[in-house]
C-alpha atoms as a PDB file:
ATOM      1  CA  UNK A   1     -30.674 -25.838 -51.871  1.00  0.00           C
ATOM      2  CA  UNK A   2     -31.959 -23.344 -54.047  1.00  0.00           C
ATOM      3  CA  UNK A   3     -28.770 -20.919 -53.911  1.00  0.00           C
ATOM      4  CA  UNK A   4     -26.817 -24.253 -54.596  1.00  0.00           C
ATOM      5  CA  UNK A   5     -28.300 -24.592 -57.742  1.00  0.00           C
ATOM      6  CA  UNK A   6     -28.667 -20.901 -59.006  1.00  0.00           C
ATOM      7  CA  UNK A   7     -24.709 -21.114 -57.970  1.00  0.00           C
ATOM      8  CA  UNK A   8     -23.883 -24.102 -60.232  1.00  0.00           C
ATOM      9  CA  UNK A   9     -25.635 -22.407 -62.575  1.00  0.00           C
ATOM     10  CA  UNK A  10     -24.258 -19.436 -63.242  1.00  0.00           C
ATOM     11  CA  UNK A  11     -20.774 -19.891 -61.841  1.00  0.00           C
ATOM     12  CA  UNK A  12     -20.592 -16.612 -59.387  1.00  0.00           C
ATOM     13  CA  UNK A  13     -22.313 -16.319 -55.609  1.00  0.00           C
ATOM     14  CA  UNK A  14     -22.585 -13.830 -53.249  1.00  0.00           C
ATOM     15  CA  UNK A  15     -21.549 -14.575 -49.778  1.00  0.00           C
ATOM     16  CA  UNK A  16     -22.401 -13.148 -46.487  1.00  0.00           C
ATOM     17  CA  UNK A  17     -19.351 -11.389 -46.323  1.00  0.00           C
ATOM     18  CA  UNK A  18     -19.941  -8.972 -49.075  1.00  0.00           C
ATOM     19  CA  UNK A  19     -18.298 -10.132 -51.901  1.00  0.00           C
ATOM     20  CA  UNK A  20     -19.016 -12.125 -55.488  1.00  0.00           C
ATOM     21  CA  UNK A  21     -17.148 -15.275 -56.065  1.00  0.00           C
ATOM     22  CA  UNK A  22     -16.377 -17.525 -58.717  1.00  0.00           C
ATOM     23  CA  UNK A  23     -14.265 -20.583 -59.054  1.00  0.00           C
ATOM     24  CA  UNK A  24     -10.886 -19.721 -60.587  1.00  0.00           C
ATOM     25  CA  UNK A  25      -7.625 -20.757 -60.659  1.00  0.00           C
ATOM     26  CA  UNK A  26      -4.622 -18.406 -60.358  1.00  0.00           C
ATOM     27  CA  UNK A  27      -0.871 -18.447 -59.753  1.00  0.00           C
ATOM     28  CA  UNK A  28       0.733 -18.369 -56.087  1.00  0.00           C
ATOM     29  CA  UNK A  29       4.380 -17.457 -55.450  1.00  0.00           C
ATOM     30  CA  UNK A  30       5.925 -18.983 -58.557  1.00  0.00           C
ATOM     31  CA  UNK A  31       4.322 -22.416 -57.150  1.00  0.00           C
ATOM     32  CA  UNK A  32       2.012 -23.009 -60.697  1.00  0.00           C
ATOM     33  CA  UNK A  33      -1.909 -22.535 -60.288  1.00  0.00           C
ATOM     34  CA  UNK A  34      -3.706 -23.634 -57.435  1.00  0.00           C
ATOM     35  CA  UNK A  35      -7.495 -23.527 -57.196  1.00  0.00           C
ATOM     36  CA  UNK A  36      -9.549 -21.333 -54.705  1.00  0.00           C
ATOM     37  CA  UNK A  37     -11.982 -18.469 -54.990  1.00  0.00           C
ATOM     38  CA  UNK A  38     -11.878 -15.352 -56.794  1.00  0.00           C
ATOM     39  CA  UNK A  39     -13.327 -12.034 -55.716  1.00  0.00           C
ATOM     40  CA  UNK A  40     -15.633 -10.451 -58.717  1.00  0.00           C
ATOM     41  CA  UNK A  41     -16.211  -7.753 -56.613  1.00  0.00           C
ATOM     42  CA  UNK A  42     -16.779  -6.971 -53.215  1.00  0.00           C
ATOM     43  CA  UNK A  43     -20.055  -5.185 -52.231  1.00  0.00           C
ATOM     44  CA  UNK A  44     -19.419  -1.391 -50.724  1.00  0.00           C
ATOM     45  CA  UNK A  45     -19.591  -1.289 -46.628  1.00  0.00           C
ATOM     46  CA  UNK A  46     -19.654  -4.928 -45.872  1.00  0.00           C
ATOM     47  CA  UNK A  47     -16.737  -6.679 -43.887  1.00  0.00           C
ATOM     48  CA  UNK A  48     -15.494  -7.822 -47.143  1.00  0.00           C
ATOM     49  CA  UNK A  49     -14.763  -3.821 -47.952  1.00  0.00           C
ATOM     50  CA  UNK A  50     -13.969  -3.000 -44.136  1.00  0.00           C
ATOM     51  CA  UNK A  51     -11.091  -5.854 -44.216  1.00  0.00           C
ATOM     52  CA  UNK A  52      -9.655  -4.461 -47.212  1.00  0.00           C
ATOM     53  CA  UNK A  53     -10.641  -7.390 -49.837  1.00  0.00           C
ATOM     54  CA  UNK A  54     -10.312  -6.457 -53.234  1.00  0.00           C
ATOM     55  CA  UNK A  55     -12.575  -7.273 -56.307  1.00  0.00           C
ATOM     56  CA  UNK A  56     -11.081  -8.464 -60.355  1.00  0.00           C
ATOM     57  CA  UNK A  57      -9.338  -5.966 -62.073  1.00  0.00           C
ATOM     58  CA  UNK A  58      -8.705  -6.455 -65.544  1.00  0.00           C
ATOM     59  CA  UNK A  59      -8.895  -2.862 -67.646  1.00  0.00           C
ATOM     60  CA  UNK A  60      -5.272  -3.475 -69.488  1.00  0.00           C
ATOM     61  CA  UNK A  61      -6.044  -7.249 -70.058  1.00  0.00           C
ATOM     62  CA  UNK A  62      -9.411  -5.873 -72.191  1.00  0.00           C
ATOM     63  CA  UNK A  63      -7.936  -3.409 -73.789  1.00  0.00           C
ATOM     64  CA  UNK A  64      -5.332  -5.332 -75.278  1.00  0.00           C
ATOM     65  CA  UNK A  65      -7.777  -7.877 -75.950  1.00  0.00           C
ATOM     66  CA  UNK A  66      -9.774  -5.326 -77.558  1.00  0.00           C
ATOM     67  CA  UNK A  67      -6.928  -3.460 -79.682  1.00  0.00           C
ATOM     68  CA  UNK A  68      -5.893  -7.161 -80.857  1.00  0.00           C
ATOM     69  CA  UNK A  69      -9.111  -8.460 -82.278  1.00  0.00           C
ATOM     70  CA  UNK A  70      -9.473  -4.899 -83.996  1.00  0.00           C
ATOM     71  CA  UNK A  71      -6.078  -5.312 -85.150  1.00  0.00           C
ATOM     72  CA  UNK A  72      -7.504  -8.897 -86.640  1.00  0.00           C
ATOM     73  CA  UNK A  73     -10.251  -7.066 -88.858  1.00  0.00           C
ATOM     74  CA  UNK A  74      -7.237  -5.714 -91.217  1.00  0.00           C
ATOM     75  CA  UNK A  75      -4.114  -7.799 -90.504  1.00  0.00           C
ATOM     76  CA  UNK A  76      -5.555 -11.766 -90.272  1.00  0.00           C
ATOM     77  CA  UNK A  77      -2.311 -12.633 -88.051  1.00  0.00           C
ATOM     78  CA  UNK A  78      -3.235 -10.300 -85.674  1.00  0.00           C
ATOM     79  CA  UNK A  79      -6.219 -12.912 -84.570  1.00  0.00           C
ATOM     80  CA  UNK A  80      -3.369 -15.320 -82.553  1.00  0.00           C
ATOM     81  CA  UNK A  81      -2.413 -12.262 -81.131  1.00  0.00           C
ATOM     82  CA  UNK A  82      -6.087 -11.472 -79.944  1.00  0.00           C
ATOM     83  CA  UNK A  83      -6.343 -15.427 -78.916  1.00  0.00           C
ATOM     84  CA  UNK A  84      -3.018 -15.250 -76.722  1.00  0.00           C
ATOM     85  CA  UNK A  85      -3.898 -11.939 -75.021  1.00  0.00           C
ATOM     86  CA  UNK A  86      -7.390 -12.923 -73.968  1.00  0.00           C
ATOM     87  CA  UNK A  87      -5.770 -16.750 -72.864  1.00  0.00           C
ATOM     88  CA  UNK A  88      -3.284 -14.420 -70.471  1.00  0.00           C
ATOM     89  CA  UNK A  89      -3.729 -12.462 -67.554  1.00  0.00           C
ATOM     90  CA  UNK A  90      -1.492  -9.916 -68.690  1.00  0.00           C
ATOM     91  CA  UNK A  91      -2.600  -6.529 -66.353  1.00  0.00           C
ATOM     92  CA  UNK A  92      -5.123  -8.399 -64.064  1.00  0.00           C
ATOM     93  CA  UNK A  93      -5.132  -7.691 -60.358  1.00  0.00           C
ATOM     94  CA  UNK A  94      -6.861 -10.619 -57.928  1.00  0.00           C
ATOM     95  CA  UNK A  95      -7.940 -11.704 -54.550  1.00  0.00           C
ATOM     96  CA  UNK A  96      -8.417 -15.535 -54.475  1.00  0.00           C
ATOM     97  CA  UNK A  97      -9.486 -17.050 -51.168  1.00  0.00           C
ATOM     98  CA  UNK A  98      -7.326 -20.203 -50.576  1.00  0.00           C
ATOM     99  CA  UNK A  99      -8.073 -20.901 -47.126  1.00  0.00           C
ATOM    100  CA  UNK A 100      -9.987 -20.056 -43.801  1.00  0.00           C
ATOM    101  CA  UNK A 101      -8.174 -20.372 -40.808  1.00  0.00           C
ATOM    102  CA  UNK A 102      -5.549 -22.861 -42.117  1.00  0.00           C
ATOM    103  CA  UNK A 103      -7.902 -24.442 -43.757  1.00  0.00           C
ATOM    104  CA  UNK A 104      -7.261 -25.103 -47.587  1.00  0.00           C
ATOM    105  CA  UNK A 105     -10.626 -24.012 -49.435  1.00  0.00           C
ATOM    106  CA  UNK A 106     -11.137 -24.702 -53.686  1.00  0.00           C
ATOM    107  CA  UNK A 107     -14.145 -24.187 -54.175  1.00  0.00           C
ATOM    108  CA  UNK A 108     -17.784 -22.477 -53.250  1.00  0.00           C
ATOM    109  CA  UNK A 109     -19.097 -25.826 -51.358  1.00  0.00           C
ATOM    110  CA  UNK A 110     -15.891 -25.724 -48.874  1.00  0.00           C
ATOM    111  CA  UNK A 111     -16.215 -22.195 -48.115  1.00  0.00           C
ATOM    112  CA  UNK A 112     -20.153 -22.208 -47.230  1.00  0.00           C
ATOM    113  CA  UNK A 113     -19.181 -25.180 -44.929  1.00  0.00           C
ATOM    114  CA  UNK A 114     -16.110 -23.350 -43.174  1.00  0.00           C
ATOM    115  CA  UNK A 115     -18.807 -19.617 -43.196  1.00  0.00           C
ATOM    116  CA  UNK A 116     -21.179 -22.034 -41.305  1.00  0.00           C
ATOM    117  CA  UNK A 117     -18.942 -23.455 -39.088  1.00  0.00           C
ATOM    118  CA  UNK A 118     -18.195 -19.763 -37.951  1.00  0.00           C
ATOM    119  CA  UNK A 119     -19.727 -18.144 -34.934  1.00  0.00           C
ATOM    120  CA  UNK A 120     -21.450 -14.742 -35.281  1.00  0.00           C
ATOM    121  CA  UNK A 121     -18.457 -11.966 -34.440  1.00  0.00           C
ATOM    122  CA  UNK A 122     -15.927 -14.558 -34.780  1.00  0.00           C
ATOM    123  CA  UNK A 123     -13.199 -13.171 -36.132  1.00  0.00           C
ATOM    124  CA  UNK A 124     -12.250 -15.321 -39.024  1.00  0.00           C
ATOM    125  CA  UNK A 125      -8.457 -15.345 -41.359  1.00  0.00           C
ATOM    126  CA  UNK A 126      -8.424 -15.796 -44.963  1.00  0.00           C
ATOM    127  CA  UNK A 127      -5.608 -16.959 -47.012  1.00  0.00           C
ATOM    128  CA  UNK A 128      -5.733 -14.687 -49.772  1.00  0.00           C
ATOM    129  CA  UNK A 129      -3.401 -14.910 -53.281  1.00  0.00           C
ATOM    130  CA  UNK A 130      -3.045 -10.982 -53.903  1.00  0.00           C
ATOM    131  CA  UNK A 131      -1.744 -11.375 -57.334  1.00  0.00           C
ATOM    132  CA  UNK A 132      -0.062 -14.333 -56.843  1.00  0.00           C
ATOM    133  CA  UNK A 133       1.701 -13.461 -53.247  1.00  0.00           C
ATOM    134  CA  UNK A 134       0.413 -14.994 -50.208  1.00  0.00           C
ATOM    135  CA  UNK A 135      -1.618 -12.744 -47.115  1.00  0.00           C
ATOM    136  CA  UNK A 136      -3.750 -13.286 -44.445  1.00  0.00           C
ATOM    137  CA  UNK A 137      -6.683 -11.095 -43.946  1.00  0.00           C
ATOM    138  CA  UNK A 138      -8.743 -11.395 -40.649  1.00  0.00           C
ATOM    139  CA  UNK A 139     -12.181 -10.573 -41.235  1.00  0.00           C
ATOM    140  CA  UNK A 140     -15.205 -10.727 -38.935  1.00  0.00           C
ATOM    141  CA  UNK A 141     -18.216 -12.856 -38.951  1.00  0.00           C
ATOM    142  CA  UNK A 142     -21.429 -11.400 -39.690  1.00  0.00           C
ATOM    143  CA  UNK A 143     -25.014 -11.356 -38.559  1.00  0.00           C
ATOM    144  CA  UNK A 144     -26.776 -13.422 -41.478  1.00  0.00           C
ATOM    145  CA  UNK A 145     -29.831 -14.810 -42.026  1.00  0.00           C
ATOM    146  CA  UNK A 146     -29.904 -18.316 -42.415  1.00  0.00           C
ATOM    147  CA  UNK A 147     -31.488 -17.900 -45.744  1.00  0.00           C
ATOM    148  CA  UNK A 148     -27.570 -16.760 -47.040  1.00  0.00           C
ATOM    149  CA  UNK A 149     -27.014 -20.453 -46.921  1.00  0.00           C
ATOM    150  CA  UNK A 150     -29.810 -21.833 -48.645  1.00  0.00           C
ATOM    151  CA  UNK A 151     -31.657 -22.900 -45.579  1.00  0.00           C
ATOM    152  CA  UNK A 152     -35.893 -21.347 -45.415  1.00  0.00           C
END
């Protein structure tokens, strides 16, 4: 239970599919936030990469961010504009796993339970929010190590 822990820890994991996660919530389809979890960044020739998965992008977000808090150090008002840009998501591009094969995932624990669940080669479908629209990406199963899970 070692990974468990580091995971609580710090907040992001890596799973056997090639990508970082962290719990987030993000908007889907007009329908308010719904919990799930995001892709940091998704690890170069994995099946993460090969099914198209796509890490957090947030370059305008922190530059606005960046030019408002400078902005701040001259004109004192400028410091709610620096608080509301960093508390929006103004620029950011997401993939946030809400579900393996119709089943609703929203958090780290569910989606190590539905990964173990899977067969090796099994090919698997996540519902993804791509910035806040609704897809399906199939993706196949790995060969892992049972140490990916926490087990010796």
């Amino acid at each position: 239970m070692q990974r468990l822990r580091d995971f609580m820890e710090e907040g992001e994991d890596t799973s056997s599919l090639g990508m970082v996660l962290r719990e987030a919530h993000r908007g889907v389809g007009g329908n308010g936030e719904v919990a799930g979890l995001l892709i940091v960044e998704v690890i170069p020739g994995t099946p993460a990469a090969y099914a198209g998965l796509r890490g957090l992008r947030s370059g305008i977000n922190s530059a606005l961010s960046s030019a408002a808090f400078a902005a701040s150090l001259f004109f004192a008002p400028a410091m709610l504009a620096a608080a509301v840009v960093s508390g929006t998501r103004v620029g950011e591009s997401y993939d946030l796993i809400i579900g393996i094969d119709s089943e609703r995932i929203t958090n780290y624990l569910d989606f190590s339970e539905r990964m173990r669940q899977a067969r090796t080669g099994e090919l698997v479908y996540l519902s993804v929010s791509r910035n806040g629209k609704r897809t399906q990406v199939p993706i196949r199963v790995p060969i892992v190590s049972p140490a990916i899970f926490g087990a010796p």
